[in-house]
Structures are given as C-alpha cells and as structure tokens.
PDB file of N, CA and C in Angstrom:
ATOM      1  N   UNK A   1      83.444 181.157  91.374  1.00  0.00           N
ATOM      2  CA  UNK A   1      84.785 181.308  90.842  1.00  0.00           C
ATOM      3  C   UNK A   1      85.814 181.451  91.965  1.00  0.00           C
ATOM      4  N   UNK A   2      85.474 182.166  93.080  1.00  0.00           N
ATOM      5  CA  UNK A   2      86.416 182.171  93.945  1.00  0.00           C
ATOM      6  C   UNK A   2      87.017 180.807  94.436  1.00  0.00           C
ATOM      7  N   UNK A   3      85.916 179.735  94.820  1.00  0.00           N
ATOM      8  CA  UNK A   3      86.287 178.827  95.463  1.00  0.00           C
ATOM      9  C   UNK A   3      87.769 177.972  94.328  1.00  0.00           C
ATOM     10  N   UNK A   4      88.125 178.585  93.242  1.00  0.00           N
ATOM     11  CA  UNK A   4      88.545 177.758  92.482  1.00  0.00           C
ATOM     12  C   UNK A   4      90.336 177.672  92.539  1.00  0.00           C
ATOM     13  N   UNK A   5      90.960 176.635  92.719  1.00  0.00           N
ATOM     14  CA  UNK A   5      92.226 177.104  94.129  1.00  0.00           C
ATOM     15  C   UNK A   5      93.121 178.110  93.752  1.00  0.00           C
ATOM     16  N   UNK A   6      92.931 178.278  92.330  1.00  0.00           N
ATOM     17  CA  UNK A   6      94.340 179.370  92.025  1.00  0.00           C
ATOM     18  C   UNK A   6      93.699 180.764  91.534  1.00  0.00           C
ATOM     19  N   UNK A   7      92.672 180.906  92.084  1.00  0.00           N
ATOM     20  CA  UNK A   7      91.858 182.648  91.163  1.00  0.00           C
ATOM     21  C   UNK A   7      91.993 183.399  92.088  1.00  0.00           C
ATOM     22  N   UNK A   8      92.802 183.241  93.715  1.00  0.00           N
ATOM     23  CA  UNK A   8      92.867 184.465  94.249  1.00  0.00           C
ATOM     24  C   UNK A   8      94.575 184.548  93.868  1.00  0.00           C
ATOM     25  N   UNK A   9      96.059 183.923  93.478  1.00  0.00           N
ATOM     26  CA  UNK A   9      96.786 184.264  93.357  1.00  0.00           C
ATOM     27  C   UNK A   9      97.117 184.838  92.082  1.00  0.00           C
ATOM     28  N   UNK A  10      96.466 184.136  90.869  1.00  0.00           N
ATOM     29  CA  UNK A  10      96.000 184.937  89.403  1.00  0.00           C
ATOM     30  C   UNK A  10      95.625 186.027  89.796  1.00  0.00           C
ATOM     31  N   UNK A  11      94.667 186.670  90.743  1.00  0.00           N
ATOM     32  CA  UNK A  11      94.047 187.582  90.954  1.00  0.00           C
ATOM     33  C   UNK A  11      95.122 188.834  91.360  1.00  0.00           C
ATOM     34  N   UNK A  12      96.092 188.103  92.257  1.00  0.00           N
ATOM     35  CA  UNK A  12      96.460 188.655  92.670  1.00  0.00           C
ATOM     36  C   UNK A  12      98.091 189.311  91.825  1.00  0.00           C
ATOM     37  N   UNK A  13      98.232 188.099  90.974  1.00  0.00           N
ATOM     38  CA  UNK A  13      99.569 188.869  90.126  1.00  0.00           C
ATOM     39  C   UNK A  13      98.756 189.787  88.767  1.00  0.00           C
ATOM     40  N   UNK A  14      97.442 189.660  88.259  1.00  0.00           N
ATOM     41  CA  UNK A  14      96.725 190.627  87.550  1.00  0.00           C
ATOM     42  C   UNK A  14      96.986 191.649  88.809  1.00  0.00           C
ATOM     43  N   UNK A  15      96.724 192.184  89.500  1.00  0.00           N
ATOM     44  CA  UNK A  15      96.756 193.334  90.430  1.00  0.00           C
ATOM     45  C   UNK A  15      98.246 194.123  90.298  1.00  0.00           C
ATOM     46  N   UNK A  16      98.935 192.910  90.671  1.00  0.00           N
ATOM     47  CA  UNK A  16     100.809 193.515  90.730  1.00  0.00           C
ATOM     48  C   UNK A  16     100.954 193.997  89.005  1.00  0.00           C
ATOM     49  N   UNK A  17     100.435 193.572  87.919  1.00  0.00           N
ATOM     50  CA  UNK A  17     100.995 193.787  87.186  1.00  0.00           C
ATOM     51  C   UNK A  17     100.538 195.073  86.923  1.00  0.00           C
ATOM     52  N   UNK A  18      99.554 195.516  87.464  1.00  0.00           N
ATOM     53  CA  UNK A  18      99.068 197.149  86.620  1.00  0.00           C
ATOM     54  C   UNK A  18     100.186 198.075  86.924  1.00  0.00           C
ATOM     55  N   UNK A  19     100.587 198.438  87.976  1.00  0.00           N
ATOM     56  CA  UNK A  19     101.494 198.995  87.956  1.00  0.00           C
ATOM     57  C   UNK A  19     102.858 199.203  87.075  1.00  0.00           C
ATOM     58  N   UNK A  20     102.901 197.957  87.187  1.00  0.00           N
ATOM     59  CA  UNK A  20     104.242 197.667  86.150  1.00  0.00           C
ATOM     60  C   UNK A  20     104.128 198.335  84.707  1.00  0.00           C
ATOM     61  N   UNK A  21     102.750 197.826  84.666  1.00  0.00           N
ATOM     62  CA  UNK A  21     101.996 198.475  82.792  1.00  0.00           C
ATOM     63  C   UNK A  21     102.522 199.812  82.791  1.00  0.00           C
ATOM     64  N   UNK A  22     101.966 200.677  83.910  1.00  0.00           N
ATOM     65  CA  UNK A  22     101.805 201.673  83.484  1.00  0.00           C
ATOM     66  C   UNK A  22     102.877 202.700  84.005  1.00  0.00           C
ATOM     67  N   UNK A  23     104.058 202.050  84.285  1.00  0.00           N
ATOM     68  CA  UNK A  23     105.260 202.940  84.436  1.00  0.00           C
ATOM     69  C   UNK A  23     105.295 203.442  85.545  1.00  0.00           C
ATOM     70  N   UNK A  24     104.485 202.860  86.731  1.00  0.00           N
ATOM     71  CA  UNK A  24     104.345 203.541  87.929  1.00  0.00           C
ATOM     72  C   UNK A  24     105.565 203.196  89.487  1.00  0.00           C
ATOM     73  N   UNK A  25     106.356 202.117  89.158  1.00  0.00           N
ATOM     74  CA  UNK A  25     107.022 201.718  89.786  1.00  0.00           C
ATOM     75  C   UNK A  25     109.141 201.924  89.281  1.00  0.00           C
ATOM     76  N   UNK A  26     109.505 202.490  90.025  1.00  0.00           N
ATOM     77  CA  UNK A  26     110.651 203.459  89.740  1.00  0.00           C
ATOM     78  C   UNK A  26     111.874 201.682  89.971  1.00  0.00           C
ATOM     79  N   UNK A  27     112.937 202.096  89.575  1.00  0.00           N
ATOM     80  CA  UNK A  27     114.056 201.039  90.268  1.00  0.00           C
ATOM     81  C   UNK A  27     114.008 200.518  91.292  1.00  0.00           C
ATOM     82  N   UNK A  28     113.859 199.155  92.004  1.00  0.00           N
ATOM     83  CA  UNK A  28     114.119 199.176  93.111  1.00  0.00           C
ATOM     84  C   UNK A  28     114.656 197.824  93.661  1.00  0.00           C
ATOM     85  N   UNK A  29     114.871 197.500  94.599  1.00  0.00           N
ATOM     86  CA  UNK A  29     114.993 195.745  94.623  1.00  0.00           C
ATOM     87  C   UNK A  29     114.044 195.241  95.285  1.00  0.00           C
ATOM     88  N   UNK A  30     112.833 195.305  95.453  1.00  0.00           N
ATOM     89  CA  UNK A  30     112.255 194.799  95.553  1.00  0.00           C
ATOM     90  C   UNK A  30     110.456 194.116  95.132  1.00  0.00           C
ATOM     91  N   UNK A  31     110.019 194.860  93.727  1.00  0.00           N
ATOM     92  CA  UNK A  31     109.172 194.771  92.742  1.00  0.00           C
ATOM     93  C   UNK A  31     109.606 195.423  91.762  1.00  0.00           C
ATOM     94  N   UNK A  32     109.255 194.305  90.551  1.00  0.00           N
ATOM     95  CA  UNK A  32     109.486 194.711  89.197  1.00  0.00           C
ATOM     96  C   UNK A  32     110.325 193.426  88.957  1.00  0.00           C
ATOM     97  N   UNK A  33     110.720 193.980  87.666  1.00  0.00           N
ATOM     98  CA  UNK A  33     111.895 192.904  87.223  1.00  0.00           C
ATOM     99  C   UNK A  33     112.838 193.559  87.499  1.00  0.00           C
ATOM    100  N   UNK A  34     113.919 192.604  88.219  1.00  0.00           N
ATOM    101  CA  UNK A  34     115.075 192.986  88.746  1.00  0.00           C
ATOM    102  C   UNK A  34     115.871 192.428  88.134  1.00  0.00           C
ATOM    103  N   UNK A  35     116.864 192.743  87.376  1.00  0.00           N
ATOM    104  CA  UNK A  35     118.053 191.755  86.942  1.00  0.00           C
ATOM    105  C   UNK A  35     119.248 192.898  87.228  1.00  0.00           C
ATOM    106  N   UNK A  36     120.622 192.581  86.658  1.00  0.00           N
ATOM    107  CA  UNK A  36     121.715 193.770  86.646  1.00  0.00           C
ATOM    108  C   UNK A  36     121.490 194.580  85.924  1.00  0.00           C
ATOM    109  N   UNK A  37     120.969 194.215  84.394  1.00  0.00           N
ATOM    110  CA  UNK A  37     120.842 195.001  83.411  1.00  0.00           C
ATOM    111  C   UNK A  37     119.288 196.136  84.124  1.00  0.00           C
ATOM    112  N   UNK A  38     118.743 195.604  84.241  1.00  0.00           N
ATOM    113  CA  UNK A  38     117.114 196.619  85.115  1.00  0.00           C
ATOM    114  C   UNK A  38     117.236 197.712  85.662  1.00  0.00           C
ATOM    115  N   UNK A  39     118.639 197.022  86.522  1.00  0.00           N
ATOM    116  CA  UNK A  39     118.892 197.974  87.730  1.00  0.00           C
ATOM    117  C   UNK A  39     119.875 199.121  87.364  1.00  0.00           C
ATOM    118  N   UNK A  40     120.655 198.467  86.159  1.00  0.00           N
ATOM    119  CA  UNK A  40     121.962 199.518  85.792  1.00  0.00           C
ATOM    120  C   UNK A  40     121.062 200.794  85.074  1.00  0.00           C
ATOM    121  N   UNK A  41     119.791 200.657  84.283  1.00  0.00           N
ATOM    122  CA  UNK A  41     119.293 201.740  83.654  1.00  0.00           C
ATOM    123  C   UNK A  41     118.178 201.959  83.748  1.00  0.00           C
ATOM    124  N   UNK A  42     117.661 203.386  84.073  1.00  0.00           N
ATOM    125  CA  UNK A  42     116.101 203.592  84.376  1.00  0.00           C
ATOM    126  C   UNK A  42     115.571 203.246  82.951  1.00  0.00           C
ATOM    127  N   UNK A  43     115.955 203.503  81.476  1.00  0.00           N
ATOM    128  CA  UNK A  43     115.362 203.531  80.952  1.00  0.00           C
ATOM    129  C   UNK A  43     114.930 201.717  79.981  1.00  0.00           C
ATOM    130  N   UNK A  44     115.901 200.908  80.917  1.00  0.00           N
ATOM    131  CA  UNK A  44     115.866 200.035  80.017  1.00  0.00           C
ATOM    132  C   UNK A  44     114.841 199.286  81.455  1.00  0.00           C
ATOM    133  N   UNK A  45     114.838 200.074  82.746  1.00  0.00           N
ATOM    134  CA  UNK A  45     114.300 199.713  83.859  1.00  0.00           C
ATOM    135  C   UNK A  45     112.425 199.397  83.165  1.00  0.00           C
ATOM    136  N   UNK A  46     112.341 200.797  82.637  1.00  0.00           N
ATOM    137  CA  UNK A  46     110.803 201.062  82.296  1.00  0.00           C
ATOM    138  C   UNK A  46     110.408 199.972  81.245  1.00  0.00           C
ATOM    139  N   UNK A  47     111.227 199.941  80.409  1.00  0.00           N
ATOM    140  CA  UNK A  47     110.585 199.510  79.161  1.00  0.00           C
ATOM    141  C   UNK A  47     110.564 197.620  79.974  1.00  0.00           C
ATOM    142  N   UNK A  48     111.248 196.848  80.737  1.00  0.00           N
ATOM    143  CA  UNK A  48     111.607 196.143  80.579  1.00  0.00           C
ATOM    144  C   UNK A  48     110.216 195.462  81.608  1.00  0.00           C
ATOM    145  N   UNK A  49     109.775 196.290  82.676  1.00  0.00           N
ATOM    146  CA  UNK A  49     108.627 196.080  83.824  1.00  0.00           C
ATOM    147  C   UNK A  49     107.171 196.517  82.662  1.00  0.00           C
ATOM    148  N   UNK A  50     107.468 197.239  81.784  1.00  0.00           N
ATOM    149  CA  UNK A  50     105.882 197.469  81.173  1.00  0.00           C
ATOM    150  C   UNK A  50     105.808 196.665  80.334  1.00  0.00           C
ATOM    151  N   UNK A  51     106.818 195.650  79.324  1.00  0.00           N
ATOM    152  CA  UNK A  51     106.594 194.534  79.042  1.00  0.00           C
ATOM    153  C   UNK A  51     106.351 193.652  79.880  1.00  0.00           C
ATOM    154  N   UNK A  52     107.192 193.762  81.432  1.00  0.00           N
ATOM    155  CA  UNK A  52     106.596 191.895  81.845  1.00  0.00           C
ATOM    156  C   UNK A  52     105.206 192.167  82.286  1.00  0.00           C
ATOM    157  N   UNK A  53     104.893 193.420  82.835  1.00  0.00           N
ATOM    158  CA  UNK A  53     103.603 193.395  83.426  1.00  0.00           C
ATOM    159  C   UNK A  53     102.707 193.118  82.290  1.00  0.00           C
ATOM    160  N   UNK A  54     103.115 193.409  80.966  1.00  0.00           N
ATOM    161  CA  UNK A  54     101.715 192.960  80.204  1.00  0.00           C
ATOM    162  C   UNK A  54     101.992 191.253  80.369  1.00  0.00           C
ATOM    163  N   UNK A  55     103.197 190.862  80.100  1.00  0.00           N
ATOM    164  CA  UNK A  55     103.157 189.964  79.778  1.00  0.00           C
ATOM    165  C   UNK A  55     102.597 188.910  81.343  1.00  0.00           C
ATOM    166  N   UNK A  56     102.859 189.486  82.124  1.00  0.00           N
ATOM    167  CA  UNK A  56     102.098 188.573  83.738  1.00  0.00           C
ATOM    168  C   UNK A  56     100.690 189.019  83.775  1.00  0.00           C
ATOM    169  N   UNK A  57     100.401 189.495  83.070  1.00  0.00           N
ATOM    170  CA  UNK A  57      98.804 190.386  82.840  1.00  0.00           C
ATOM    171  C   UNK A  57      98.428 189.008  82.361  1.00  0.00           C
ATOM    172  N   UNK A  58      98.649 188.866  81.193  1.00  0.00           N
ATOM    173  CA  UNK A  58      98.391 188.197  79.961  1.00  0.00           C
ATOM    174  C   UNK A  58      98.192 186.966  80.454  1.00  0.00           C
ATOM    175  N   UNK A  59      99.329 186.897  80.998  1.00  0.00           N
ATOM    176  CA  UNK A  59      99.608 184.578  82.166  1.00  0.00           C
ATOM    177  C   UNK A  59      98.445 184.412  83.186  1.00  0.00           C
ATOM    178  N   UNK A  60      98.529 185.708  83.734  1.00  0.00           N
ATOM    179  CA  UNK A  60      97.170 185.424  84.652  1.00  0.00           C
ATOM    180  C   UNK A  60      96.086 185.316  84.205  1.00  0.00           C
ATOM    181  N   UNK A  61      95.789 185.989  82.943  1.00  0.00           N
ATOM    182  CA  UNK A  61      93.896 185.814  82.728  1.00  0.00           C
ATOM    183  C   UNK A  61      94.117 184.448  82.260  1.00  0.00           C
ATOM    184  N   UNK A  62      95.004 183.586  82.019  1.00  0.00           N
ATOM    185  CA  UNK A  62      94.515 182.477  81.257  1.00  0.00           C
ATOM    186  C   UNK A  62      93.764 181.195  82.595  1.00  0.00           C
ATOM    187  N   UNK A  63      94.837 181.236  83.840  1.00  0.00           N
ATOM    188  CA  UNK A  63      93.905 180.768  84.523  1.00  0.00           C
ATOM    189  C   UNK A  63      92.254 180.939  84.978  1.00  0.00           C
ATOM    190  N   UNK A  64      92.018 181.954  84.980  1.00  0.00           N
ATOM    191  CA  UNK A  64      90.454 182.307  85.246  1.00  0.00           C
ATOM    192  C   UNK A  64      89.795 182.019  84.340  1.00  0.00           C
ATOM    193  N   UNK A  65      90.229 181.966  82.644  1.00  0.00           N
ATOM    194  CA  UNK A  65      89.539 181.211  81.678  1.00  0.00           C
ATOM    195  C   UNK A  65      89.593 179.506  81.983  1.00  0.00           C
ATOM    196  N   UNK A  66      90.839 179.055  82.662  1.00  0.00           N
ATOM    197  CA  UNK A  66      90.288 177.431  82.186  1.00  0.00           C
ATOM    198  C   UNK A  66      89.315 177.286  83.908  1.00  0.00           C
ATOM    199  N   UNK A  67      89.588 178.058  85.136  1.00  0.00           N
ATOM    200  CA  UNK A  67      88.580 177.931  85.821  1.00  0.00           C
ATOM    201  C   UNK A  67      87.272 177.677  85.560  1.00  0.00           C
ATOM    202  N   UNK A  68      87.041 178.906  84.427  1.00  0.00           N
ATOM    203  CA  UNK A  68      85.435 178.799  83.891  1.00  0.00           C
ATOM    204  C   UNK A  68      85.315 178.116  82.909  1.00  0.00           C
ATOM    205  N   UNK A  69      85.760 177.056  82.281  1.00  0.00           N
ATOM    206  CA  UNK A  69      85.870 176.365  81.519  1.00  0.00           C
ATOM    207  C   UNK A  69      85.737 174.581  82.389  1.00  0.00           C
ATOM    208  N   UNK A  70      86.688 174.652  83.119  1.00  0.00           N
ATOM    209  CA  UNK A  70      86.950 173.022  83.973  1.00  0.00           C
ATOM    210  C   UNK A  70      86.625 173.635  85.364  1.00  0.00           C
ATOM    211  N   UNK A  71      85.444 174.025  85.904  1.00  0.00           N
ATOM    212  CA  UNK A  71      85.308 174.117  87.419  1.00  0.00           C
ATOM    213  C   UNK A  71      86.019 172.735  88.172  1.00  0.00           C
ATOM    214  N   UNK A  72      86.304 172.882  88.976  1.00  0.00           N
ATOM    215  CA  UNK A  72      87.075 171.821  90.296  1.00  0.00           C
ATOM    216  C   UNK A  72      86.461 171.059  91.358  1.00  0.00           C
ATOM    217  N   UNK A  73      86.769 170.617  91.830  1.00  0.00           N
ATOM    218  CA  UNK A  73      86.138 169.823  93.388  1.00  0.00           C
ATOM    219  C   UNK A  73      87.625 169.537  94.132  1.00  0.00           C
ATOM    220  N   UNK A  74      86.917 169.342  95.018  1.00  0.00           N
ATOM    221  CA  UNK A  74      88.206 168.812  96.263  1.00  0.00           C
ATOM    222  C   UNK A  74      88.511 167.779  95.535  1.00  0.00           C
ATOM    223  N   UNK A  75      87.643 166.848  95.342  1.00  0.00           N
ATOM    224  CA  UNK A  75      87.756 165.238  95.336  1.00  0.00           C
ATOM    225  C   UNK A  75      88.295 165.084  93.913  1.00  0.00           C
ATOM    226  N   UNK A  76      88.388 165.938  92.598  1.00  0.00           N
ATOM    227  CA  UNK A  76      88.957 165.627  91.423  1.00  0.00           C
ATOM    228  C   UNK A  76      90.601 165.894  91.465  1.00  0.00           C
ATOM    229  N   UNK A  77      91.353 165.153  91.629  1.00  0.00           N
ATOM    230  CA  UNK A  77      92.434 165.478  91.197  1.00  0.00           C
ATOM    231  C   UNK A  77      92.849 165.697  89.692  1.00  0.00           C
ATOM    232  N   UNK A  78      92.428 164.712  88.713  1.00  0.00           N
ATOM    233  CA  UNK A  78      92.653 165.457  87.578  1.00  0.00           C
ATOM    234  C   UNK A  78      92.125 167.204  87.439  1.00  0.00           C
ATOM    235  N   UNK A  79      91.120 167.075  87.280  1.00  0.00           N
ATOM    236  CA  UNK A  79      91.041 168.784  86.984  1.00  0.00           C
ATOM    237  C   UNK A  79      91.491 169.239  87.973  1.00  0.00           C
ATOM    238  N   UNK A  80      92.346 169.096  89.268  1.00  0.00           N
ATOM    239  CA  UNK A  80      93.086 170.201  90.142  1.00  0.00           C
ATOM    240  C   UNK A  80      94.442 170.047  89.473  1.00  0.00           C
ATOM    241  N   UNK A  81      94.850 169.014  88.688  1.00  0.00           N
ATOM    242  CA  UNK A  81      95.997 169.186  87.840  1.00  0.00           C
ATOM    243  C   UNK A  81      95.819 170.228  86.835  1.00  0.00           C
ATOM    244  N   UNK A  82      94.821 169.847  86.071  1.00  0.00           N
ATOM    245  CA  UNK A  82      94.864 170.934  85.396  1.00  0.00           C
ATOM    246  C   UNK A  82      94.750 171.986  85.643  1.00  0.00           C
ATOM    247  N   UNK A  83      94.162 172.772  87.251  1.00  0.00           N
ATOM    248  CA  UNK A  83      93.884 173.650  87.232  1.00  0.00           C
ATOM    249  C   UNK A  83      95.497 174.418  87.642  1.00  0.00           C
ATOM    250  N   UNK A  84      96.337 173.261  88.547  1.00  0.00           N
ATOM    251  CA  UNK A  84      97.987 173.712  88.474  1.00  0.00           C
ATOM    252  C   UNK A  84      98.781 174.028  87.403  1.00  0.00           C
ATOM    253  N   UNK A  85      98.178 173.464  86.484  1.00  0.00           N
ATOM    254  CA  UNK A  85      99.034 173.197  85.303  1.00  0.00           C
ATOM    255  C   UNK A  85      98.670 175.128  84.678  1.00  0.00           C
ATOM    256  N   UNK A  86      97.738 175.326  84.753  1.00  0.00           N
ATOM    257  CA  UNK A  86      96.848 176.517  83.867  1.00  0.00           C
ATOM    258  C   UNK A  86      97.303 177.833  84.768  1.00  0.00           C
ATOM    259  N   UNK A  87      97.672 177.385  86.182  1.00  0.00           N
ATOM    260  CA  UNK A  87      98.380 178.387  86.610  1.00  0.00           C
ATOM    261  C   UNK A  87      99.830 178.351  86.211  1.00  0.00           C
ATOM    262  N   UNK A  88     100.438 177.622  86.488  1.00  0.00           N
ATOM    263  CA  UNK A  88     102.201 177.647  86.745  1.00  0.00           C
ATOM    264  C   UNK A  88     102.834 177.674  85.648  1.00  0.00           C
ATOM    265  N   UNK A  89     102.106 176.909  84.410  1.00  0.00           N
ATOM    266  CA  UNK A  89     102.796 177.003  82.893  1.00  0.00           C
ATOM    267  C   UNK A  89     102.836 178.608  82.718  1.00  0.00           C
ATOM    268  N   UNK A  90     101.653 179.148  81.895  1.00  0.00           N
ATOM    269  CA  UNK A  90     102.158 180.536  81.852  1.00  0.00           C
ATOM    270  C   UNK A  90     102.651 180.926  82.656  1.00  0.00           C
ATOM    271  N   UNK A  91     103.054 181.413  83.767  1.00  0.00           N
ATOM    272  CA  UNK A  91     103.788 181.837  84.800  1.00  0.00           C
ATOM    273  C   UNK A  91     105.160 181.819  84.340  1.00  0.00           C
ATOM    274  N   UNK A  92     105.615 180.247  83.630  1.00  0.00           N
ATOM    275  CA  UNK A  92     106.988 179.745  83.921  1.00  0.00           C
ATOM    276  C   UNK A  92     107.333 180.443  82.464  1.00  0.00           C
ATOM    277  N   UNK A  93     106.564 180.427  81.343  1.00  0.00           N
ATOM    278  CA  UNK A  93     106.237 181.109  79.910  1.00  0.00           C
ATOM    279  C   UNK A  93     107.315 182.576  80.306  1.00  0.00           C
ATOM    280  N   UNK A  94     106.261 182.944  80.962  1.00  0.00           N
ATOM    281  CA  UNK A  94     106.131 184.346  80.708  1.00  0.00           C
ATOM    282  C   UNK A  94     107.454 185.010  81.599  1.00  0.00           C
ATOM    283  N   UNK A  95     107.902 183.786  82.263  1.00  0.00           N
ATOM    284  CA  UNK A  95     109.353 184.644  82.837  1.00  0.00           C
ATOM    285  C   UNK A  95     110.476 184.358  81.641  1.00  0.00           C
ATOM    286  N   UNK A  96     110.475 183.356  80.522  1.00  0.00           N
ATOM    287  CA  UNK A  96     110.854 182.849  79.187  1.00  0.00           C
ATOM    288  C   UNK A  96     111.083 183.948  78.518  1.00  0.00           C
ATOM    289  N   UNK A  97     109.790 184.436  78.561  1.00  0.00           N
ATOM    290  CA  UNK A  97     109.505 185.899  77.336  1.00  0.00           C
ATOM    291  C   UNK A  97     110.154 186.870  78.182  1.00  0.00           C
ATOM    292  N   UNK A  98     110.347 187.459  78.604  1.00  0.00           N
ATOM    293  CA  UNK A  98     110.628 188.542  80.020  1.00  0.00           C
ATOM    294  C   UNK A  98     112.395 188.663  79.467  1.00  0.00           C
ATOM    295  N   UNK A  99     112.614 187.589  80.071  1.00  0.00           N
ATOM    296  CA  UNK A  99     114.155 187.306  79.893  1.00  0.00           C
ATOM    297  C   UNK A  99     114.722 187.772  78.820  1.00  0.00           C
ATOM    298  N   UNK A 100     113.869 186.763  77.777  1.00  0.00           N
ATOM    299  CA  UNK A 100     114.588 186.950  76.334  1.00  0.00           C
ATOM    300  C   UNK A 100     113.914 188.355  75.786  1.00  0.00           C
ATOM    301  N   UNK A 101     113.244 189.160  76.326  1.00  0.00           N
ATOM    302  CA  UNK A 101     113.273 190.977  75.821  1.00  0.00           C
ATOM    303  C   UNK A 101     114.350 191.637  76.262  1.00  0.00           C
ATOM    304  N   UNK A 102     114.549 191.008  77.706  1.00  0.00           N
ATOM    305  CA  UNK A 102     115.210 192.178  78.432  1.00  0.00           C
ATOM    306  C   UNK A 102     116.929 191.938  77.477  1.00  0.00           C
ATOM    307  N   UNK A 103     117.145 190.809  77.543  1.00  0.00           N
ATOM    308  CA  UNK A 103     118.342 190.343  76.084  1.00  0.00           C
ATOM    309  C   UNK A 103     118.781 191.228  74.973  1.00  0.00           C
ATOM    310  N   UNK A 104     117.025 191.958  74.487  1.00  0.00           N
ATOM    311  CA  UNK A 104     116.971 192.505  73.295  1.00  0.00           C
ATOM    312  C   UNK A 104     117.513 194.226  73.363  1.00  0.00           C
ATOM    313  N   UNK A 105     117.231 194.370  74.850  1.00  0.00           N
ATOM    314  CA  UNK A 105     117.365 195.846  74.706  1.00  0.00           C
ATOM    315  C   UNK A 105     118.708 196.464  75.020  1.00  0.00           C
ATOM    316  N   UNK A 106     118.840 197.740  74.857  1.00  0.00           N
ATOM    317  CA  UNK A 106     120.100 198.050  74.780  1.00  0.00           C
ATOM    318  C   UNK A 106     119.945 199.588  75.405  1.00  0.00           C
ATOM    319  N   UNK A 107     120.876 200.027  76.555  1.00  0.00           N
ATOM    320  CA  UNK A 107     120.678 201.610  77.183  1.00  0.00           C
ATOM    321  C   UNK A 107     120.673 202.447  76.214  1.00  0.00           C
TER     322      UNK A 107
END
C-alpha cells in the first residue's frame, strides 16, 4: 500500500485532521480553516475546523480505498489517473462542503 503514489499525502491530511476533530487547535493563521469569518470568532472558529476536519477525514480515507481496490504501476497511466483523480476530487469536494457550512453559521 505504501508504494501507492498518493497514500502517504492521504495519510498525511488523515493525521492533520485529528486535531481539528477534536477541538485541539485554537485561532490562528496558520492551520485550520482560516477565512475572516474563522478568525473574527472563537466560537464559530471551533465549530467550523471540527467540521472540516471530519470532513478532510472523510476525503482522505476514500483514496486508500480505491488504492486497495485499483493497485498501480509506474507503467499504467490509466489507473495513475485514477489514482489522481481519487485523491484531488474529494479534496476539491470537501473544501465545497467546508465553505458552504462555514456560510451557515452565525456568532
């Protein structure tokens, strides 16, 4: 599974997101979700990082499922498409969803 090109950066935004889950990361500019609205309120700060982290939780396991599903080779470019595709779509998703919560909330 390792060798598979995108399961150490999946790996690695599953990692960033625990924090986020679990309320452990305060205001700041430089991790979390940052927008004006983030930054203007701790409390809309919290709620707004423990949604994306589930929700970058969530984007990342899907690559490690189609890994183990379509293993790769150097030499296949189709399945290294797909294996781009299985990373970067949710990714691009889940900043979609992110956005349109942080929209929803109110200090």
């Amino acid at each position: 599974m390792l060798n598979q090109p995108f399961f150490i950066p999946a790996s690695l935004f599953m990692l960033f997101a625990l924090p986020l889950i679990l309320g452990l990361i305060p205001p700041n500019q430089f991790y979390g979700v940052r927008t004006k609205k983030t930054l203007a309120s701790s409390q809309i700060w919290y709620k707004a990082n423990r949604y994306g982290g589930w929700v970058l939780l969530i984007s990342s396991l899907i690559y490690p499922a189609v890994a183990y599903l379509f293993p790769t080779t150097a030499e296949d470019l189709g399945r290294w498409l797909v294996h781009l595709s299985a990373f970067v779509v949710p990714l691009l998703l889940s900043l979609f969803f992110i956005n349109r919560y942080i929209k929803t909330l109110t200090p």
